[in-house]
N, C-alpha and C. Protein backbone atom coordinates (compact mmCIF):
# COMPACT_ATOMS: atom_id res chain seq x y z
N UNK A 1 48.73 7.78 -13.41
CA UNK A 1 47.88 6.67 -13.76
C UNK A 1 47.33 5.94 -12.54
N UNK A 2 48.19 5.41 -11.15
CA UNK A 2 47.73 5.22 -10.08
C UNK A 2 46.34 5.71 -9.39
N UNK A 3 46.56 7.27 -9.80
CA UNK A 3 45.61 7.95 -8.83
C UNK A 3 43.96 7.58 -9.82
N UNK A 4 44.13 7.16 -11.42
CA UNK A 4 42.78 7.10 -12.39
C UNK A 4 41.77 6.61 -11.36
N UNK A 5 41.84 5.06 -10.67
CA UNK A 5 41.00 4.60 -10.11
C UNK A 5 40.74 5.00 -8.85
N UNK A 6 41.38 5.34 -8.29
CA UNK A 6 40.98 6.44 -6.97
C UNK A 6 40.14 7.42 -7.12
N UNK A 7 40.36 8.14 -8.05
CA UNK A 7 39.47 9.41 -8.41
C UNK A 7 38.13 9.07 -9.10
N UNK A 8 38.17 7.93 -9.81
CA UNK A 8 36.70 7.36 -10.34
C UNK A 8 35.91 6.88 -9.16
N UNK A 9 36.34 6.33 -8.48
CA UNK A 9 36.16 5.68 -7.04
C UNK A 9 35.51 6.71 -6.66
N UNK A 10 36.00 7.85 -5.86
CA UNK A 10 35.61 9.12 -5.13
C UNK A 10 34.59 9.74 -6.29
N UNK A 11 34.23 9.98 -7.32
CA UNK A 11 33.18 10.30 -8.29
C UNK A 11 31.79 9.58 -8.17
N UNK A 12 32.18 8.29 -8.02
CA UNK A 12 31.59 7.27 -8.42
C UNK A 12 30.38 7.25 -7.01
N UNK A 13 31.19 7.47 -6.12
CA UNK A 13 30.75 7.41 -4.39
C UNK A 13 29.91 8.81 -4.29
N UNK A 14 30.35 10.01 -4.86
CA UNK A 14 29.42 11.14 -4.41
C UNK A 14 28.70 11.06 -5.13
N UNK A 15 28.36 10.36 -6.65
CA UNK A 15 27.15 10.21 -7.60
C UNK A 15 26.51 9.73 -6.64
N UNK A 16 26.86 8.55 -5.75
CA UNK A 16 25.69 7.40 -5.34
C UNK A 16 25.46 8.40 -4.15
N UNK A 17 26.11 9.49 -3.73
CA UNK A 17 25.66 9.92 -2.59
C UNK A 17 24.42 10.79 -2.38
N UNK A 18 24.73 11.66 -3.71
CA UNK A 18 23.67 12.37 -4.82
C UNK A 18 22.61 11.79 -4.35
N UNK A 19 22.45 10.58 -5.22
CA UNK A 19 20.98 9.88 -5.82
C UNK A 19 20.25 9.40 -4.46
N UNK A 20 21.23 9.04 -3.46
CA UNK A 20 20.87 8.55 -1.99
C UNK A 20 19.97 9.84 -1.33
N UNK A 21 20.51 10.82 -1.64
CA UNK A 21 19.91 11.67 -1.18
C UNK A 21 18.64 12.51 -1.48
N UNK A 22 18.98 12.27 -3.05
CA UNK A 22 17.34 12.93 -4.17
C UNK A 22 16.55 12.07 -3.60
N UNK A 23 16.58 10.96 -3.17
CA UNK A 23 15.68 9.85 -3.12
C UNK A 23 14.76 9.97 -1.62
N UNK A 24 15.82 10.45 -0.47
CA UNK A 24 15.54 10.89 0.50
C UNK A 24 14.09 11.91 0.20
N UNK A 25 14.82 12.86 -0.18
CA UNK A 25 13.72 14.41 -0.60
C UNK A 25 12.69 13.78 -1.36
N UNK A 26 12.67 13.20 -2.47
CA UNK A 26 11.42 12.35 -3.24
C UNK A 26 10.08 11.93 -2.06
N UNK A 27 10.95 11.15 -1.34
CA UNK A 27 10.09 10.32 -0.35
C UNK A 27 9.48 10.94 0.97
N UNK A 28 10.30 12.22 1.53
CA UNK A 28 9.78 13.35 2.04
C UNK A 28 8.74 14.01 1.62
N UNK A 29 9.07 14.40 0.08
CA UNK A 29 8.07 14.99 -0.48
C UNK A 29 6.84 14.14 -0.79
N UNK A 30 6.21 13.29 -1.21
CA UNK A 30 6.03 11.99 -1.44
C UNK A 30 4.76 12.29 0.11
N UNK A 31 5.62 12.01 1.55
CA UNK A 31 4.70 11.77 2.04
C UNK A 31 4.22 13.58 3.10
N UNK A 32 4.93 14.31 2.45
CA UNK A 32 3.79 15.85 2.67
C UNK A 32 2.84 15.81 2.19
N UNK A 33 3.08 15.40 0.38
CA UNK A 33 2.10 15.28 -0.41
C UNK A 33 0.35 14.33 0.28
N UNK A 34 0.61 13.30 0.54
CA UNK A 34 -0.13 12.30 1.21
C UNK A 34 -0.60 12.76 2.77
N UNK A 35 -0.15 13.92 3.61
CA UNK A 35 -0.40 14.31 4.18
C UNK A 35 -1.81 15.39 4.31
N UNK A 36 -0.86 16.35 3.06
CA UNK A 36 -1.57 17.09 2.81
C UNK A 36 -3.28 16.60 2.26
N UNK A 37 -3.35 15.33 1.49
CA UNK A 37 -4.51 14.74 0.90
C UNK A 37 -5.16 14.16 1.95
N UNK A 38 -4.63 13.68 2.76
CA UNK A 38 -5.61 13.00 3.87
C UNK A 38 -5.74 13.76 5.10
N UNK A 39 -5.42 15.42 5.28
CA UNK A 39 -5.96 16.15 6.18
C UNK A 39 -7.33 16.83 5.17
N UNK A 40 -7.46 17.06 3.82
CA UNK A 40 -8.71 17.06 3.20
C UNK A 40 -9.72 16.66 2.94
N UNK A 41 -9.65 14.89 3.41
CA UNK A 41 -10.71 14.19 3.56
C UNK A 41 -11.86 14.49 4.57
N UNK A 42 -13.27 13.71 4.29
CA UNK A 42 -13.63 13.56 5.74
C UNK A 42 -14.34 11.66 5.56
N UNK A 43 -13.49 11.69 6.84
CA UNK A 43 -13.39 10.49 6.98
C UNK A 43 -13.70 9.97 8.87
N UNK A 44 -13.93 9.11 9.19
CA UNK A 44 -13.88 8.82 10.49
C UNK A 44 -13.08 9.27 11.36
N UNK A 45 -11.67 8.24 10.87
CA UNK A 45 -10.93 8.29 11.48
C UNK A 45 -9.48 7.97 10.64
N UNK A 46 -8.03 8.65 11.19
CA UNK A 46 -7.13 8.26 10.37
C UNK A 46 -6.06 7.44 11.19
N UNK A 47 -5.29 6.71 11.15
CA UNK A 47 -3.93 5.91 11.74
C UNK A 47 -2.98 6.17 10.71
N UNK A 48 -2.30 6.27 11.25
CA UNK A 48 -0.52 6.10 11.36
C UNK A 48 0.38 4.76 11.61
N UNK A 49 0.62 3.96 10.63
CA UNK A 49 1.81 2.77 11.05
C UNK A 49 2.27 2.47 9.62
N UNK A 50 4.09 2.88 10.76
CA UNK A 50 4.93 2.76 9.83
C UNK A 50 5.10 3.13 8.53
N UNK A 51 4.99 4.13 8.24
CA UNK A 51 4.66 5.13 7.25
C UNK A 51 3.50 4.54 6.19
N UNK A 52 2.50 4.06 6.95
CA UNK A 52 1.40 3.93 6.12
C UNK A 52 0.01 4.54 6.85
N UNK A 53 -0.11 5.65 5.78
CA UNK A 53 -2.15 6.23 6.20
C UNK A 53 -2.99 4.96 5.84
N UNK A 54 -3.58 4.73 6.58
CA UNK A 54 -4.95 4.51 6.76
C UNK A 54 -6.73 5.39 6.92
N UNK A 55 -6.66 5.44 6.33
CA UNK A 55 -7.90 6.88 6.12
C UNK A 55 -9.34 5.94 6.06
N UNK A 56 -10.43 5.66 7.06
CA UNK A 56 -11.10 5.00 7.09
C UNK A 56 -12.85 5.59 7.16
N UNK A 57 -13.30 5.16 5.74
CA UNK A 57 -14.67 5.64 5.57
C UNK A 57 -16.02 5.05 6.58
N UNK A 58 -15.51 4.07 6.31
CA UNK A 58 -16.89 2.62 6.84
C UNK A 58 -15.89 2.01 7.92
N UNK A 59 -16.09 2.15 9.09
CA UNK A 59 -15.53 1.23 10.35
C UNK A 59 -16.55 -0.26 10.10
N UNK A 60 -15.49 -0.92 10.20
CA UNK A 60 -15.66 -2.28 10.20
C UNK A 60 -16.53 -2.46 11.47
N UNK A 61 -17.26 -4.62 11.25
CA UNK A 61 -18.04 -4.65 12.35
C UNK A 61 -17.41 -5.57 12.99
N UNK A 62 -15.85 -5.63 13.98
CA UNK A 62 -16.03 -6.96 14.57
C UNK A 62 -16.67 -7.83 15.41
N UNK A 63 -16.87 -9.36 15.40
CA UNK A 63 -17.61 -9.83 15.89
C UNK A 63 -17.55 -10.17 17.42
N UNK A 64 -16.17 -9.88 17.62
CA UNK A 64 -15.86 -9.43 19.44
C UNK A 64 -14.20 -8.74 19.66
N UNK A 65 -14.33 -8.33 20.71
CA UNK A 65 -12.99 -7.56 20.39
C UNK A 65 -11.84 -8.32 20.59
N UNK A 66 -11.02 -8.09 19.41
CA UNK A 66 -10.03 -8.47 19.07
C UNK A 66 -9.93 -9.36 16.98
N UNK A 67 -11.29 -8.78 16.84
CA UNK A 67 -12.08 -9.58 16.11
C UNK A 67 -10.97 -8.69 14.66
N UNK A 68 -10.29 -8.60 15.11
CA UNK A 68 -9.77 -7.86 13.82
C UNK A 68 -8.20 -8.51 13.25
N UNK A 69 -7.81 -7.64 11.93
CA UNK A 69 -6.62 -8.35 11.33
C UNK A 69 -5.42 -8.19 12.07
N UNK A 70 -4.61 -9.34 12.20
CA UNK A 70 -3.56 -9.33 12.93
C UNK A 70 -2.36 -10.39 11.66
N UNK A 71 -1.24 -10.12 12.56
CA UNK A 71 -0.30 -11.19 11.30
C UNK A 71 -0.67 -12.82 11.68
N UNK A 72 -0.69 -12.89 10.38
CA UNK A 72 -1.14 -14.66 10.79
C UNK A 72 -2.65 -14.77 9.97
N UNK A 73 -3.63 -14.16 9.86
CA UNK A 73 -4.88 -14.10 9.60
C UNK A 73 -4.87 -13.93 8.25
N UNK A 74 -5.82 -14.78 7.94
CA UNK A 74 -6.03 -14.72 6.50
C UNK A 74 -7.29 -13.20 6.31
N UNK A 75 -7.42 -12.67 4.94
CA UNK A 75 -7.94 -11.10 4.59
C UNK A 75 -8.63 -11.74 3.28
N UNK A 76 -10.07 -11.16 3.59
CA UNK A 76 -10.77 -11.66 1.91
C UNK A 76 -11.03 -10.20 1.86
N UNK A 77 -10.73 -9.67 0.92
CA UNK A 77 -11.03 -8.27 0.31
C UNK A 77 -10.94 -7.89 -0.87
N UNK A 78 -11.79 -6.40 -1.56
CA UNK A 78 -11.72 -5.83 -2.80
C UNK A 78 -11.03 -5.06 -2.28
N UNK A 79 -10.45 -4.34 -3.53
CA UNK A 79 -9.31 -3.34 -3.54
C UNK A 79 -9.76 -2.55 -4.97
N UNK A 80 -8.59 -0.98 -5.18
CA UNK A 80 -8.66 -0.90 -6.37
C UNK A 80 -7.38 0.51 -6.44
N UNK A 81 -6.52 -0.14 -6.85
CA UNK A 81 -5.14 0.16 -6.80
C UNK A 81 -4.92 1.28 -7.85
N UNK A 82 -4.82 2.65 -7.36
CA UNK A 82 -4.03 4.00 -7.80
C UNK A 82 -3.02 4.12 -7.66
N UNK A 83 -2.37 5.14 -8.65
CA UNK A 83 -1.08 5.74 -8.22
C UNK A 83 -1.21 7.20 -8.02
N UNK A 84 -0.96 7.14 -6.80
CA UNK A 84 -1.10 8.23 -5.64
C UNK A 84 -0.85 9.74 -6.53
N UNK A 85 -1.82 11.10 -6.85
CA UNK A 85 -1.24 11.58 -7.49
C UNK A 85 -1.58 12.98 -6.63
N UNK A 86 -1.71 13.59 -5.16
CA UNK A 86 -2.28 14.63 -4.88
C UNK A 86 -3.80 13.72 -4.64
N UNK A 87 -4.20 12.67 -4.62
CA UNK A 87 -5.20 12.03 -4.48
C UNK A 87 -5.23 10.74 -5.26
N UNK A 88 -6.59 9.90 -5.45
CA UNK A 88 -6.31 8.85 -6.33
C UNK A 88 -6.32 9.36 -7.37
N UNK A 89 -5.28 8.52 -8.43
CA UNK A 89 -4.66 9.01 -9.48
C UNK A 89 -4.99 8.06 -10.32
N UNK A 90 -4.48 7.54 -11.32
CA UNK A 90 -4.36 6.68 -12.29
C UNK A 90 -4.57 5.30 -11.85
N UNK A 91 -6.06 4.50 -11.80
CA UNK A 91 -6.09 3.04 -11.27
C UNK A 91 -5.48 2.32 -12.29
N UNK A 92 -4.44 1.72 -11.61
CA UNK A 92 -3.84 0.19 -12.17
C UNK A 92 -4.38 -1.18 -12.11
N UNK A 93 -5.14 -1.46 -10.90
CA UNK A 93 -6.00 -2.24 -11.00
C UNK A 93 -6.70 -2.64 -9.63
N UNK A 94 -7.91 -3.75 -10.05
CA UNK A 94 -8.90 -3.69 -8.96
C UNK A 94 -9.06 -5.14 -9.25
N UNK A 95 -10.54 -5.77 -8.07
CA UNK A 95 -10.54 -6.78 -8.58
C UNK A 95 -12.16 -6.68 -7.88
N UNK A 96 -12.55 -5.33 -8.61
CA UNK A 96 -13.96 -4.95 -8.04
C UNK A 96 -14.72 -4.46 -9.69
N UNK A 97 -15.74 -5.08 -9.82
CA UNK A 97 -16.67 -5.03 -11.20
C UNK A 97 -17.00 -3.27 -11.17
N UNK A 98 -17.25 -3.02 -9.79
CA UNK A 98 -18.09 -1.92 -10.03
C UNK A 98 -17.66 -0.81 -10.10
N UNK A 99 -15.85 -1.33 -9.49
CA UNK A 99 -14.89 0.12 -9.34
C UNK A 99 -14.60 -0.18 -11.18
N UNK A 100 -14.24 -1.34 -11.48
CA UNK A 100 -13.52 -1.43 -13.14
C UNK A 100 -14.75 -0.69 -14.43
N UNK A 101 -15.76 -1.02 -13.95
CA UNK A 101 -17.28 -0.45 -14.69
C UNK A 101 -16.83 1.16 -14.87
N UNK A 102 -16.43 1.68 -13.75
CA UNK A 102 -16.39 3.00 -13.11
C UNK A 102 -15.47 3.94 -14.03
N UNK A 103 -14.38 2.78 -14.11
CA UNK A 103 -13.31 3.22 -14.82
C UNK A 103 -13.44 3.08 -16.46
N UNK A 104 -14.52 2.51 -16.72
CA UNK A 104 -14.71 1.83 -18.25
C UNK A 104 -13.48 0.81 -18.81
N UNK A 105 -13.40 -0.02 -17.95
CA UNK A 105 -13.29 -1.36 -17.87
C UNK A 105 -13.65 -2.82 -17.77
N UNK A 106 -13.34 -3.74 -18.14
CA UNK A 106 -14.20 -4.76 -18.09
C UNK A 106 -13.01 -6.00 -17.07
N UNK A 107 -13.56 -6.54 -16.48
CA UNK A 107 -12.45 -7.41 -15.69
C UNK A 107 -12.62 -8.72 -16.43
N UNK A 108 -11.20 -9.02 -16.51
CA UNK A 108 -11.62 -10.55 -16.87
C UNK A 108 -12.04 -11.55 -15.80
N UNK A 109 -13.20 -12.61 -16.16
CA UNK A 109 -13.77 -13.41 -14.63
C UNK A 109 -12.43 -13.88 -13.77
N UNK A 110 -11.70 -14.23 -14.28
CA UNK A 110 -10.80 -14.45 -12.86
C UNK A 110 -10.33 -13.69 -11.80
N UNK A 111 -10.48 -12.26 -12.75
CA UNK A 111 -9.64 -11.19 -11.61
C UNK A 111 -10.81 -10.14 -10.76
N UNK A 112 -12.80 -10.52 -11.25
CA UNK A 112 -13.26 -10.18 -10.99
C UNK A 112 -14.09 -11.22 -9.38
N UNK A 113 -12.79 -10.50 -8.89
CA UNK A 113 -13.23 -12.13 -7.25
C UNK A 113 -13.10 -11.32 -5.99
N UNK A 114 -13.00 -11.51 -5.07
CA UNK A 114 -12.56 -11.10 -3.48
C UNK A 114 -10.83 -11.85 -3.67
N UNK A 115 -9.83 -11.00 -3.18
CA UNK A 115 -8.84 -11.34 -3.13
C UNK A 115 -8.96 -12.11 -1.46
N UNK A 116 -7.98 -13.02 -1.39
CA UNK A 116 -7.57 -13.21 -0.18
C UNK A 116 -6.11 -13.86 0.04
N UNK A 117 -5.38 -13.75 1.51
CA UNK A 117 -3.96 -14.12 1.57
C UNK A 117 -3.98 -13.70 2.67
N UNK A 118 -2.70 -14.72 3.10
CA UNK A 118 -2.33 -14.39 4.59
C UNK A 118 -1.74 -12.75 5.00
N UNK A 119 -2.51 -12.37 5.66
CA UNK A 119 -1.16 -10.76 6.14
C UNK A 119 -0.06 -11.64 7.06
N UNK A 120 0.59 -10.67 6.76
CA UNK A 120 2.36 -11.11 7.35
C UNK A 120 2.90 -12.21 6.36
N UNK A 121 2.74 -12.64 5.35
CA UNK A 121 2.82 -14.06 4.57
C UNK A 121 3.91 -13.06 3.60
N UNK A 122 4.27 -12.21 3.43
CA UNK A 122 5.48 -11.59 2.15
C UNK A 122 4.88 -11.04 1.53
N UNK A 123 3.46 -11.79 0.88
CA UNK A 123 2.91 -11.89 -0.39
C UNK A 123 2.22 -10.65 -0.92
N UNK A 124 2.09 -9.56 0.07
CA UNK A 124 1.58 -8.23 -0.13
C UNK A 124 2.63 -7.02 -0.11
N UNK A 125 2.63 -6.08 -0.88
CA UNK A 125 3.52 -4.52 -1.02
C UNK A 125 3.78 -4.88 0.79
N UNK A 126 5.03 -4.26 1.45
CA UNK A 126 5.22 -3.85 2.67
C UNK A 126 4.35 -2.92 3.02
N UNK A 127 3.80 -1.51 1.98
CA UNK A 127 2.55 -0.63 2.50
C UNK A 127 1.13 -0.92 2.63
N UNK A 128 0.98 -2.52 2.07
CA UNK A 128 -0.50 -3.05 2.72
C UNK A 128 -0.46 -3.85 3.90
N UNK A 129 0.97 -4.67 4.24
CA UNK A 129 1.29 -5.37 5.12
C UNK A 129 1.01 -4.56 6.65
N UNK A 130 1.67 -3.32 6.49
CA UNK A 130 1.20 -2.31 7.72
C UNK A 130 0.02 -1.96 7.53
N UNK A 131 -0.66 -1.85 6.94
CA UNK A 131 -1.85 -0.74 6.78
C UNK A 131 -2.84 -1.61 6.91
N UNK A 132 -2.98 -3.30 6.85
CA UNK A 132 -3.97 -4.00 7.13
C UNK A 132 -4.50 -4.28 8.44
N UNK A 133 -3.49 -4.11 9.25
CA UNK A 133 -3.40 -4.84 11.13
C UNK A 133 -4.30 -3.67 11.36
N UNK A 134 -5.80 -4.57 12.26
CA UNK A 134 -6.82 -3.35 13.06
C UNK A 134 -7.69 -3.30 11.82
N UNK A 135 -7.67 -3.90 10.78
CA UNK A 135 -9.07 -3.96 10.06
C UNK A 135 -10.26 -4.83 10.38
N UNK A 136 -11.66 -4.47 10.33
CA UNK A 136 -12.27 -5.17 10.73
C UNK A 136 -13.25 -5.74 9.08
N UNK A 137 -14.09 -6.93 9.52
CA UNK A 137 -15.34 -7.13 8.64
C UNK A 137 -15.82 -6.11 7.90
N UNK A 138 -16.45 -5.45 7.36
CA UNK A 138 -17.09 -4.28 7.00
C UNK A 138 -16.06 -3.03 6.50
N UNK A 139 -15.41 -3.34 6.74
CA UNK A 139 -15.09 -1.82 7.19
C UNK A 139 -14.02 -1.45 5.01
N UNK A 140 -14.48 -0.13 4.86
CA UNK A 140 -13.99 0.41 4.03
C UNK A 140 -12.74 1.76 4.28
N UNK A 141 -11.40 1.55 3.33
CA UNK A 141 -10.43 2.13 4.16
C UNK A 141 -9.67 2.41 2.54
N UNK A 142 -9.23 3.82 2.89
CA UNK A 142 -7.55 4.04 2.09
C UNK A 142 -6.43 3.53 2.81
N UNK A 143 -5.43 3.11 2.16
CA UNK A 143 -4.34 2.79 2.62
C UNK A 143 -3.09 3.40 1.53
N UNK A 144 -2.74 4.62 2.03
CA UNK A 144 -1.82 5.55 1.44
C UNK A 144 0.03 5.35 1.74
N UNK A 145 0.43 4.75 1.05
CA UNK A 145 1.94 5.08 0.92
C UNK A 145 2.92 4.91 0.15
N UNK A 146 4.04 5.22 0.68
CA UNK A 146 5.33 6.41 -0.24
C UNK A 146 6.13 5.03 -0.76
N UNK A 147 6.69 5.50 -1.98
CA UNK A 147 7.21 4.56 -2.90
C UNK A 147 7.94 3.37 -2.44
N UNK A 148 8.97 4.30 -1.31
CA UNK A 148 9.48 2.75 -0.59
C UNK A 148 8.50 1.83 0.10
N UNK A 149 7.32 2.02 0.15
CA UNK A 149 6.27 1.03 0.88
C UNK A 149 5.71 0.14 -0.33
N UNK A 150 5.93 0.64 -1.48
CA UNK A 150 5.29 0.24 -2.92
C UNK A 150 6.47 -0.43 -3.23
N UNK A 151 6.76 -0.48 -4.71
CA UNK A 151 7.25 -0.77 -5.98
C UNK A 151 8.69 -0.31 -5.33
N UNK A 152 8.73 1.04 -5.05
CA UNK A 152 10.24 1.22 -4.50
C UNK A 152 11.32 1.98 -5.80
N UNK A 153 12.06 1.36 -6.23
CA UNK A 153 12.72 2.08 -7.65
C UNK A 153 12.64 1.03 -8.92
N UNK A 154 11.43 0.26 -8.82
CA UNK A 154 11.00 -0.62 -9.89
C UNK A 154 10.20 -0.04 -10.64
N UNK A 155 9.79 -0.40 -11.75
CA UNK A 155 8.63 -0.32 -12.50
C UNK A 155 7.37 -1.42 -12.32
N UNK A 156 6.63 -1.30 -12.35
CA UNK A 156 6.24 -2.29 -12.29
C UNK A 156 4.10 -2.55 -13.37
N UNK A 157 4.51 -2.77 -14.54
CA UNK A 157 3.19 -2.52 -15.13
C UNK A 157 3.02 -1.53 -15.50
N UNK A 158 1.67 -0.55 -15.22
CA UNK A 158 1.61 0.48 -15.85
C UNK A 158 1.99 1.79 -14.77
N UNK A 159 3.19 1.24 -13.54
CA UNK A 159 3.18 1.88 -12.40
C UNK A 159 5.15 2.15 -12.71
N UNK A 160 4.90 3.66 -12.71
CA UNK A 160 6.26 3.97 -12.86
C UNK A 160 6.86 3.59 -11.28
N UNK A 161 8.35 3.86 -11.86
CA UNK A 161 8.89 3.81 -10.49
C UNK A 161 8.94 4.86 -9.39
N UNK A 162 8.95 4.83 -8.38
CA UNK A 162 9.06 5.64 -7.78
C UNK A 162 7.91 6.55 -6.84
N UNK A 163 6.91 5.73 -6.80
CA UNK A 163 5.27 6.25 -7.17
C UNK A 163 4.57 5.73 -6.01
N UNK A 164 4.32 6.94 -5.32
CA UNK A 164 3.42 6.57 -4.27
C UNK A 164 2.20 5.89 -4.33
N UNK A 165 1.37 5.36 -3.42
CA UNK A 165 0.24 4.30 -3.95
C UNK A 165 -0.78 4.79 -2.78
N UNK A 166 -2.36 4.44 -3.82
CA UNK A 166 -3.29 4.58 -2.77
C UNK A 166 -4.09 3.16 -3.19
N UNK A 167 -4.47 2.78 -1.98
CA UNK A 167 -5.49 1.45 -2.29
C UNK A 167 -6.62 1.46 -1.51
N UNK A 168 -8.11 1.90 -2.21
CA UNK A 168 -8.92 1.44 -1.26
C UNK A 168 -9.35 -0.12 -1.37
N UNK A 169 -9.58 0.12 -0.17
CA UNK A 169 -9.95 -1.52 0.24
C UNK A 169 -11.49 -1.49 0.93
N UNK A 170 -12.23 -3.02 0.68
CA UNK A 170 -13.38 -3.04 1.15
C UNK A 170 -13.18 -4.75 1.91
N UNK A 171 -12.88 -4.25 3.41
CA UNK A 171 -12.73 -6.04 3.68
C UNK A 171 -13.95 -7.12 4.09
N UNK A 172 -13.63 -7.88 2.89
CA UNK A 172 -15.13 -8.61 3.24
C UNK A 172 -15.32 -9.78 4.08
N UNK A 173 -13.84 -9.91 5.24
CA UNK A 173 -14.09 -11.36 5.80
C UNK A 173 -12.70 -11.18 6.13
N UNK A 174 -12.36 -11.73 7.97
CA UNK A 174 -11.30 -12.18 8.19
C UNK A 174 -11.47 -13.27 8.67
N UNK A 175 -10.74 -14.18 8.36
CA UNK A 175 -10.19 -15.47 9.49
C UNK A 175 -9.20 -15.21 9.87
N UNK A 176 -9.07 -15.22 11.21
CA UNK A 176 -8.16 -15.50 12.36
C UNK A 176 -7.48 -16.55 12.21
N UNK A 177 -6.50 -16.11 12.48
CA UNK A 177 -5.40 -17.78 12.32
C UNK A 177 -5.54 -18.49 13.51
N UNK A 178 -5.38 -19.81 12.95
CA UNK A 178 -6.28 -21.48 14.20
C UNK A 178 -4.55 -21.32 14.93
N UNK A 179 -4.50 -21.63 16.03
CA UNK A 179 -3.25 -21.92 16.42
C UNK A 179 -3.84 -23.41 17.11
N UNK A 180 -3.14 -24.33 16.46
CA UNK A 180 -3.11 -25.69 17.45
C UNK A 180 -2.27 -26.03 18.18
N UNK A 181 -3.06 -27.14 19.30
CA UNK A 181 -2.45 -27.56 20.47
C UNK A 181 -0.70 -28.12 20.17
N UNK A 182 -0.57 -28.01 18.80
CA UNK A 182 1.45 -28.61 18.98
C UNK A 182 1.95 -27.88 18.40
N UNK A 183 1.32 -26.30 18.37
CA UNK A 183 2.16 -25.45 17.74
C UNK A 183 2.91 -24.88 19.56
């Protein structure tokens, strides 16, 4: 009887070791997959940070160098949010008339706006948080990544868990963050 909880213990530990590990391979696979899709594009140019693609159609125009998104800066942009499937997959949502039209959708007026929010502020997936820094004015971009950059092992809406994400984005405006003289 001693040994019952010991041995559930040791069960209990290689299940979680299991799932630690499927999860590994998922997310491997996950970003071959995303590999493989964004060496098929043609596109400008592609970046790499922190396991987020950036796949960029329209280079932005900044207005001098340095003119681009950094943490701290506020981001006015459209978007229009897939789940990554071998390419864009299933849009979950946008907050673009012409991508929702596209889709035979109708937006309701509130959600049909320019998003905006601080980058670095929490308030975005960790895979837009990387994938925004080095955007300019103009500029139109995928931003591709693997579940742990997303949702992670949530559900979330009509977005299973586990589910890689693609978001294009169209940024229509940065402000630079003011730093004042008593910061």
């Amino acid at each position: 009887m001693r040994f019952f909880p010991l041995l559930l213990l040791v069960v209990l530990m290689s299940l979680s070791s299991c799932a630690k590990e499927d999860r590994k391979l998922m997310i491997i696979k996950q970003e071959e997959e995303i590999d493989r899709y964004v060496q098929s594009l043609t596109c400008d140019t592609v970046l790499y940070r922190n396991g987020v693609v950036r796949a960029v159609f329209e280079q932005g125009k900044p207005s001098f160098a340095g003119d681009t998104v950094a943490k701290g800066d506020t981001l006015f942009f459209y978007y229009a949010g897939h789940i990554f499937s071998r390419g864009k997959g299933t849009l979950f949502h946008t907050n673009s008339d012409s991508v929702a039209a596209a889709h035979n959708r109708v937006l309701p007026e509130d959600q049909a706006r320019v998003r905006s929010d601080v980058v670095g502020s929490g308030r975005f997936l960790k895979g837009l948080e990387f994938g925004f820094p080095g955007m300019a004015s103009g500029e139109h971009s995928y931003l591709i990544f693997n579940a742990d950059l997303g949702f992670g092992n949530t559900s979330a809406g009509q977005i299973p868990a586990m589910s890689p994400l693609l978001f294009e984005v169209w940024v229509v405006k940065v402000v630079k963050n003011q730093i004042s003289l008593s910061q």
